[in-house]
Protein backbone atom coordinates (compact mmCIF):
# COMPACT_ATOMS: atom_id res chain seq x y z
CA UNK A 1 -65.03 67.47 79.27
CA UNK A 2 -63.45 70.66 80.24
CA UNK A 3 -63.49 74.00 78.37
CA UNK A 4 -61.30 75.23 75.81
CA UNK A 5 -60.89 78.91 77.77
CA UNK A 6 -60.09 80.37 80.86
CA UNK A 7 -63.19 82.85 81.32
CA UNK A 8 -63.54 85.42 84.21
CA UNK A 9 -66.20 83.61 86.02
CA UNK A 10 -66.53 80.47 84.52
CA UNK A 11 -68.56 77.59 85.76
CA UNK A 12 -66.17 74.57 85.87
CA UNK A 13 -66.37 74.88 89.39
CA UNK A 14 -70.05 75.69 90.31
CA UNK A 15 -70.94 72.51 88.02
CA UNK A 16 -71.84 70.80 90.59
CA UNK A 17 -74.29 72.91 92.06
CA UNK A 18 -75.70 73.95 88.41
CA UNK A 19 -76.68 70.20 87.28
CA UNK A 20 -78.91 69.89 90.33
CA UNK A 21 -80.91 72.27 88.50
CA UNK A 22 -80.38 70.50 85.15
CA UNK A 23 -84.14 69.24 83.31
CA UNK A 24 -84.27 65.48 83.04
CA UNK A 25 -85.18 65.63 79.65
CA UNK A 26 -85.50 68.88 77.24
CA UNK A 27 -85.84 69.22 73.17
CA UNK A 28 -83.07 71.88 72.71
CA UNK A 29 -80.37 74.14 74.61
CA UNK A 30 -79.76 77.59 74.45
CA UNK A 31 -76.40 79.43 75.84
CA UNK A 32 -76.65 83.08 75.33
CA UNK A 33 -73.30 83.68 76.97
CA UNK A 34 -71.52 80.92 76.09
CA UNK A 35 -68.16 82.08 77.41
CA UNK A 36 -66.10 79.14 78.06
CA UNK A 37 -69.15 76.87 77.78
CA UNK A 38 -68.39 75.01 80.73
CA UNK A 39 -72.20 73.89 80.97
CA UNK A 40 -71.81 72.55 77.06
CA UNK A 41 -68.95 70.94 77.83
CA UNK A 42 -70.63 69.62 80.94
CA UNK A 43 -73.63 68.51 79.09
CA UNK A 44 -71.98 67.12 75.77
CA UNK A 45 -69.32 65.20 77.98
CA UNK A 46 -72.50 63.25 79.93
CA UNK A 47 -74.07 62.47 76.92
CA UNK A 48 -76.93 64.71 77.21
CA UNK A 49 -77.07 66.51 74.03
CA UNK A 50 -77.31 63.30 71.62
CA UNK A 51 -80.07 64.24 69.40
CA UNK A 52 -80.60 67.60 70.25
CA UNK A 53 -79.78 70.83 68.93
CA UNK A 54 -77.56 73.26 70.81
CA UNK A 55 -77.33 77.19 70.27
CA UNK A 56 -74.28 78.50 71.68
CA UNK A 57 -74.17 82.35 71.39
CA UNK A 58 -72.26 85.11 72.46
CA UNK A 59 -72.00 89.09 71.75
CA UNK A 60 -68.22 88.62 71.87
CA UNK A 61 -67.58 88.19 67.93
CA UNK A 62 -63.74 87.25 69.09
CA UNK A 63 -65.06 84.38 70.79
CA UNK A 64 -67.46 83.41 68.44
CA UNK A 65 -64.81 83.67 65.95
CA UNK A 66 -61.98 81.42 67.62
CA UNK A 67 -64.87 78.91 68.05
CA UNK A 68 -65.40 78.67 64.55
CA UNK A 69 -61.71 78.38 63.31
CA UNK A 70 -61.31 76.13 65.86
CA UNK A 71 -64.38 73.79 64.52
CA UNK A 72 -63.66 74.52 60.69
CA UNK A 73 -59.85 74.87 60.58
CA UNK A 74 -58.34 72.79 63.44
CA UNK A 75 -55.17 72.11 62.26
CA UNK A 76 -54.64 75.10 61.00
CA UNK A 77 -55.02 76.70 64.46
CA UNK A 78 -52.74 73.93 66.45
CA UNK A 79 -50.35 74.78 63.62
CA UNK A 80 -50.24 78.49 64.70
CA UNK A 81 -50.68 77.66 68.45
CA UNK A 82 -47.38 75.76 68.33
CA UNK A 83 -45.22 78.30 66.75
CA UNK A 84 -46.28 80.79 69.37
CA UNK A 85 -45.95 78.40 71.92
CA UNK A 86 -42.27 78.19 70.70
CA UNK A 87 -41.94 81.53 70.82
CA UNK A 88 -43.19 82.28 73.83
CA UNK A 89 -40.64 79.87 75.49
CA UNK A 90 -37.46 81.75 73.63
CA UNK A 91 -39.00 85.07 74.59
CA UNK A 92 -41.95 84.88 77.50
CA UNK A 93 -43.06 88.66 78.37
CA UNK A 94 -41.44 90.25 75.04
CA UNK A 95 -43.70 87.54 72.68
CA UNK A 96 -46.70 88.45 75.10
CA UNK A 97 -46.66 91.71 74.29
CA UNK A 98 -45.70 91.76 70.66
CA UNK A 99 -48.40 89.31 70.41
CA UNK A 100 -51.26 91.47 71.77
CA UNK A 101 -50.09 95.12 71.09
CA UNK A 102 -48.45 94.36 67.23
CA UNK A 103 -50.00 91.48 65.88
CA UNK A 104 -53.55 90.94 67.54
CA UNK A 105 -54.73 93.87 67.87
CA UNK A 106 -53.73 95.40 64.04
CA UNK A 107 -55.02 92.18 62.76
CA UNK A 108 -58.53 92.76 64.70
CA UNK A 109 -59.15 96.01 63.55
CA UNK A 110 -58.22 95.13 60.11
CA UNK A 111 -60.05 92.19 59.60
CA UNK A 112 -63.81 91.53 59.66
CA UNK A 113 -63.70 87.98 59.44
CA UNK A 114 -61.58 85.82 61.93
CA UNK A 115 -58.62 83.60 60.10
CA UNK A 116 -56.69 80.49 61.83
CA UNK A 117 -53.52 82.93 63.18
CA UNK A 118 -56.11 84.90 64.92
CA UNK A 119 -57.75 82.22 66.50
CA UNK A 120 -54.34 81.04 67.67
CA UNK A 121 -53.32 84.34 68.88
CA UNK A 122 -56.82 84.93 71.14
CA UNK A 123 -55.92 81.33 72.31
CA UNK A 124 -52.52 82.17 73.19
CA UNK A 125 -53.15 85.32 75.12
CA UNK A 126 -55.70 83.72 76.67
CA UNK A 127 -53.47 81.09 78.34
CA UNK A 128 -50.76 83.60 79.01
CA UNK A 129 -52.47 86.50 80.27
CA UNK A 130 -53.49 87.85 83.59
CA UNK A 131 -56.04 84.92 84.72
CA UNK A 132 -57.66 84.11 81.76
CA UNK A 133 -59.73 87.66 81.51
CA UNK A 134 -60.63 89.52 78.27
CA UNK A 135 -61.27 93.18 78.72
CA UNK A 136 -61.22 95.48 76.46
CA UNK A 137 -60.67 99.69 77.00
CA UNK A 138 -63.01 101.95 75.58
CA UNK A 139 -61.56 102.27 71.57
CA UNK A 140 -62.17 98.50 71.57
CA UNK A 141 -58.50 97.08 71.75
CA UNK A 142 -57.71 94.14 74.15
CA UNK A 143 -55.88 95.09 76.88
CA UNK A 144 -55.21 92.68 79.39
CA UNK A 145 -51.41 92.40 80.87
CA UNK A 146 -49.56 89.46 81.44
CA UNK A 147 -50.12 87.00 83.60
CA UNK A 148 -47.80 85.06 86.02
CA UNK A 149 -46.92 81.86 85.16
CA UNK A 150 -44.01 80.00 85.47
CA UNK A 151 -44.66 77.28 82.23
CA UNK A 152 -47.83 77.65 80.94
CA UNK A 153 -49.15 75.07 78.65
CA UNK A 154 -50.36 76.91 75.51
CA UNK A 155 -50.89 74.44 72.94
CA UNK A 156 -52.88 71.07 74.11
CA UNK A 157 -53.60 69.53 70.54
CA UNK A 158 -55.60 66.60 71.70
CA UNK A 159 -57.54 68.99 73.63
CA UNK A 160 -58.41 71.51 70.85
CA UNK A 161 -59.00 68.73 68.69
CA UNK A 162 -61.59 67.05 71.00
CA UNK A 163 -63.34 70.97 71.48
CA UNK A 164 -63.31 71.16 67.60
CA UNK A 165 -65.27 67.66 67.51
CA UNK A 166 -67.89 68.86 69.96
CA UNK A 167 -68.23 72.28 68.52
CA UNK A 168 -69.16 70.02 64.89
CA UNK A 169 -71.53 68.00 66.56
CA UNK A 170 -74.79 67.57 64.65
CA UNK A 171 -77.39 70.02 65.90
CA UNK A 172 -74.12 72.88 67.46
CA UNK A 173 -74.87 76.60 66.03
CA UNK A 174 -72.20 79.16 67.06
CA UNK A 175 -73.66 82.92 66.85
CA UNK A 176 -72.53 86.17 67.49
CA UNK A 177 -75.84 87.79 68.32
CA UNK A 178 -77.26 90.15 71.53
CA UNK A 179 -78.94 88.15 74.40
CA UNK A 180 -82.37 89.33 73.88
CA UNK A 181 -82.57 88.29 70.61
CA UNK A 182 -81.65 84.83 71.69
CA UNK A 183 -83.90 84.51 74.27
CA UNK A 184 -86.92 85.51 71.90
CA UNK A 185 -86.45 82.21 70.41
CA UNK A 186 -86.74 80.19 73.40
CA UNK A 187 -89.92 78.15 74.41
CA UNK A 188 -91.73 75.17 75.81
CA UNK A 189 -88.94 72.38 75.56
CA UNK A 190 -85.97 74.41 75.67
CA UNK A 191 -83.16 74.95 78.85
CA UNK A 192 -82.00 77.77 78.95
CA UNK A 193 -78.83 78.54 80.67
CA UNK A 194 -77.61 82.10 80.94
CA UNK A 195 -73.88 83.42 82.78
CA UNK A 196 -73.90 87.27 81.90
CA UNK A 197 -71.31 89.54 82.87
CA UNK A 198 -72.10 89.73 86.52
CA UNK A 199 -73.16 92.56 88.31
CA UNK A 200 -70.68 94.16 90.94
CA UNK A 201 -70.46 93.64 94.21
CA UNK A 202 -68.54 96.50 95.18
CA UNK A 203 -67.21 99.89 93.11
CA UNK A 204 -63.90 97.62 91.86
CA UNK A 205 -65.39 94.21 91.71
CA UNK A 206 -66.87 94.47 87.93
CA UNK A 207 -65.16 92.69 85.07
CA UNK A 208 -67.57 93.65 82.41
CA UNK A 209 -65.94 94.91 78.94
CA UNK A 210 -66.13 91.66 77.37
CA UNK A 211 -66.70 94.13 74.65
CA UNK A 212 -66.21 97.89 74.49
CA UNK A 213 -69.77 98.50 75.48
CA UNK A 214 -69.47 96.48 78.68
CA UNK A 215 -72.73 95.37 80.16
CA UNK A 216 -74.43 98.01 82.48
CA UNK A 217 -77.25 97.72 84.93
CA UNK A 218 -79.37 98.62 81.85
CA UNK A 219 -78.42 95.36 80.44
CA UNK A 220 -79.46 93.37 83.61
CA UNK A 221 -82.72 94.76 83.90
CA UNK A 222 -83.61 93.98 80.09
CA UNK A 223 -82.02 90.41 80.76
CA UNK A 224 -84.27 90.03 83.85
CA UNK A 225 -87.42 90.55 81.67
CA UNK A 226 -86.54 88.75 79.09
CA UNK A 227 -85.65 85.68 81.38
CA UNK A 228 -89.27 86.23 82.98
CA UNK A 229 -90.81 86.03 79.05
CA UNK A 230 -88.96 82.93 78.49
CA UNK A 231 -89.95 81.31 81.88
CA UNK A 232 -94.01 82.58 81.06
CA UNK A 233 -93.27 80.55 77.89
CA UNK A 234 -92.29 77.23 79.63
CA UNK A 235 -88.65 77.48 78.87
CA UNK A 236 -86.40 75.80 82.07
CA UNK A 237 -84.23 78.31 82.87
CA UNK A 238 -81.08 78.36 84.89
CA UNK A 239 -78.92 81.55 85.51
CA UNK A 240 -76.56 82.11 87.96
CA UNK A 241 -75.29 85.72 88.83
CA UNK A 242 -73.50 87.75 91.78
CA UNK A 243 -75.39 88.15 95.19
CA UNK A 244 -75.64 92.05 93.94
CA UNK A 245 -78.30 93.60 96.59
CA UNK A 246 -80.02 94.58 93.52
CA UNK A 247 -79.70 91.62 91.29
CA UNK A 248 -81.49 89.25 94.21
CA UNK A 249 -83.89 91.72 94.86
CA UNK A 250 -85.06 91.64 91.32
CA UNK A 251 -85.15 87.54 91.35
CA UNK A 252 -87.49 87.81 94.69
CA UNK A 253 -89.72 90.11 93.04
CA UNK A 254 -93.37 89.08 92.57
CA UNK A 255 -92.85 89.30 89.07
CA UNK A 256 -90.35 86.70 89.16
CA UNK A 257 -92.06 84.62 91.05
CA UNK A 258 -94.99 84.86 88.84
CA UNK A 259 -92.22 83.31 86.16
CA UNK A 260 -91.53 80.47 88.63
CA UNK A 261 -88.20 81.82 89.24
CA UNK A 262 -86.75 81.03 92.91
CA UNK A 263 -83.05 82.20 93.72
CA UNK A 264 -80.70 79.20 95.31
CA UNK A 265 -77.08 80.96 96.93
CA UNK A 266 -74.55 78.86 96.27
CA UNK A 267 -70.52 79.37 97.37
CA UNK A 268 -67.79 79.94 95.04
CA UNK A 269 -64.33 80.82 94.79
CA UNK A 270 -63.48 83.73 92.80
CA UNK A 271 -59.76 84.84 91.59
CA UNK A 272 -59.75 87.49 89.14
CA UNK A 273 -58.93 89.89 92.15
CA UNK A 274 -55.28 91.46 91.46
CA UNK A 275 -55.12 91.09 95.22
CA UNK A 276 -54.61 87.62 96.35
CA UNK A 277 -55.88 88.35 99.64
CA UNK A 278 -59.02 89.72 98.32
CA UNK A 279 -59.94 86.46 96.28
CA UNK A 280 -61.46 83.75 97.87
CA UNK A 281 -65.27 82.15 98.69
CA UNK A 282 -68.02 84.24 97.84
CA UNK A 283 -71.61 83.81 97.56
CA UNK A 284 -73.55 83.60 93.94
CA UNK A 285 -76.83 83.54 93.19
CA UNK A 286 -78.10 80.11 90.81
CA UNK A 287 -82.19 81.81 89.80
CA UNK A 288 -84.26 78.78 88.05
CA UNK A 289 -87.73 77.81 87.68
CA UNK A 290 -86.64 73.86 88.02
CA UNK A 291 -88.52 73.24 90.16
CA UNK A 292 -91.81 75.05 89.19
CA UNK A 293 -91.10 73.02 85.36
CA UNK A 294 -90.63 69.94 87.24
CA UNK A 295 -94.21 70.33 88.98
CA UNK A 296 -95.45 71.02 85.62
CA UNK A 297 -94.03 68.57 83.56
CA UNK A 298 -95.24 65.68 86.36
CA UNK A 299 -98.63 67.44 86.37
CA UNK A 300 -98.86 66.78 82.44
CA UNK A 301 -97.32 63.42 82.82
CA UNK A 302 -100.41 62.50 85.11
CA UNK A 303 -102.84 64.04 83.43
CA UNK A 304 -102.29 62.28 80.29
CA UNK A 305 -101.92 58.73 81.98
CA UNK A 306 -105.01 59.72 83.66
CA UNK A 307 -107.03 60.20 80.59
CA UNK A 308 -104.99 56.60 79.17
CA UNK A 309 -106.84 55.06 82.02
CA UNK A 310 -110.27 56.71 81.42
CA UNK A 311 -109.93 55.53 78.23
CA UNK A 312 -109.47 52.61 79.08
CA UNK A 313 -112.08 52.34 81.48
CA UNK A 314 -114.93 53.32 78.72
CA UNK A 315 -113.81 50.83 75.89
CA UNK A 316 -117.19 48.62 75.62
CA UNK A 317 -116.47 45.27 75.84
CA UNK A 318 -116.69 42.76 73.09
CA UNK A 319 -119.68 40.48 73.34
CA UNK A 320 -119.98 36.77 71.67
């Protein structure tokens, strides 16, 4: 099942490499950067989430916001999607702009609760503008330009419809909550899959302000230790993250390694370059303790059949 968003480094097309890391079996799952929630998707589309409970989280309360109106009002949001698909067909760059500059933002700042036409308007500029990114400059207003397509297709109902049914799934919590709160909550049972903001490569490469605060190098290095907390607690975790020199040397350190964390580099192709000739494969980092959880969990599988068969062996018989 594929996302509802385009997301500046989404998954969709690491999944592959991602569900090798995926538990076999696991009690609940926990996104703290859900983004486009291609792993959700991923997981909810296999049937792997019947039964269990799902957190999907983000700091990014426009996200969080569209997800909800999209679960609780979804005809109410195709409804609005359609008229400014309409519109954008009679009036392409002028409607993009109106949109985003006289209706979006004004609406944003006035509100503190999202409403269906908001939903539809993130949703529409998210299809429209320059490759699917939300930024947003330093007094907080979105700010991304136009993008380049020729017919974009803005308003899939079917599509939206089948999001809103996953997103109501029994056991599916949306939140708009900090990282390190999430991960306080995770524990023995739990996968844990986290996609921050990744760290730059180079001075131009970073596509951070998801919200006005961005995410700094502060925020990776308090997202590191709270990954190794989670791992010490017998979460599996999976992130994945740029090949930063710094953000591999802190998944090699002994203290990750004391978490059970070993770093996998995978290839990707990345496109939110405004350069076409600067986009193309690059390597990312995938950091897990799979396989230390799997060793565990077949350790405490064997264990417990052994003490089945000493049991067992004990049991006096019956005598006549």
């Amino acid at each position: 099942m594929r996302p509802l968003l385009k997301w500046a480094g989404g998954k969709r097309q690491l999944l592959p490499a991602l569900r090798q890391y995926y538990p076999a079996s696991f009690d609940r799952y926990i996104e703290p950067f859900v983004g486009s929630g291609a792993v959700f998707f991923d997981l909810y589309g296999a049937g792997r989430l019947e039964g269990r409970r799902a957190r999907l989280v983000d700091v990014n309360p426009d996200l969080i916001g569209c997800y909800c109106m999209v679960r609780d009002e979804t005809e109410a949001v195709i409804a609005a999607l359609k008229g400014l698909e309409q519109e954008h067909r009679a009036r392409g760059s002028d409607c993009y702009y109106d949109v985003r500059d006289r209706r979006f933002n004004p609406a944003r700042a006035a509100r503190s609760a999202y409403t269906p036409d908001l939903a539809a308007m993130f949703l529409y500029l998210n299809r429209t503008g320059f490759n699917g990114l939300f930024r947003l400059n330093r007094q907080g207003a979105f700010n991304v330009p136009e993008g380049r397509y020729a017919d974009p297709r803005i308003c899939d109902a079917d599509h939206v419809r089948s999001v809103a049914r996953a997103l109501s799934s029994d056991g599916v919590t949306l939140e708009c909550l900090p990282f390190d709160e999430t991960l306080s909550d995770a524990r023995a049972g739990d996968f844990v899959y986290c996609d921050p903001p990744y760290a730059p490569v180079s001075r131009t490469a970073g596509f951070a302000h998801y919200t006005a605060g961005g995410f700094t190098a502060l925020d990776h290095e308090r997202l590191q230790q709270a990954v190794f907390v989670a791992g010490r607690r017998g979460a599996w975790v999976v992130l994945s993250n740029s090949c930063a020199p710094e953000i591999e040397s802190a998944y090699r350190s002994p203290a990750a390694r004391a978490a059970g964390l070993a770093v996998h580099v995978v290839t990707a192709r990345r496109a939110i370059n405004a350069r076409a000739s600067a986009r193309g494969p690059v390597g990312e980092l995938i950091v897990t303790n799979a396989a230390a959880m799997a060793g565990l969990q077949r350790q405490t599988r064997a264990t417990r059949h052994g003490r089945m068969l000493t049991v067992r062996a004990v049991r006096p018989r019956k005598t006549a």
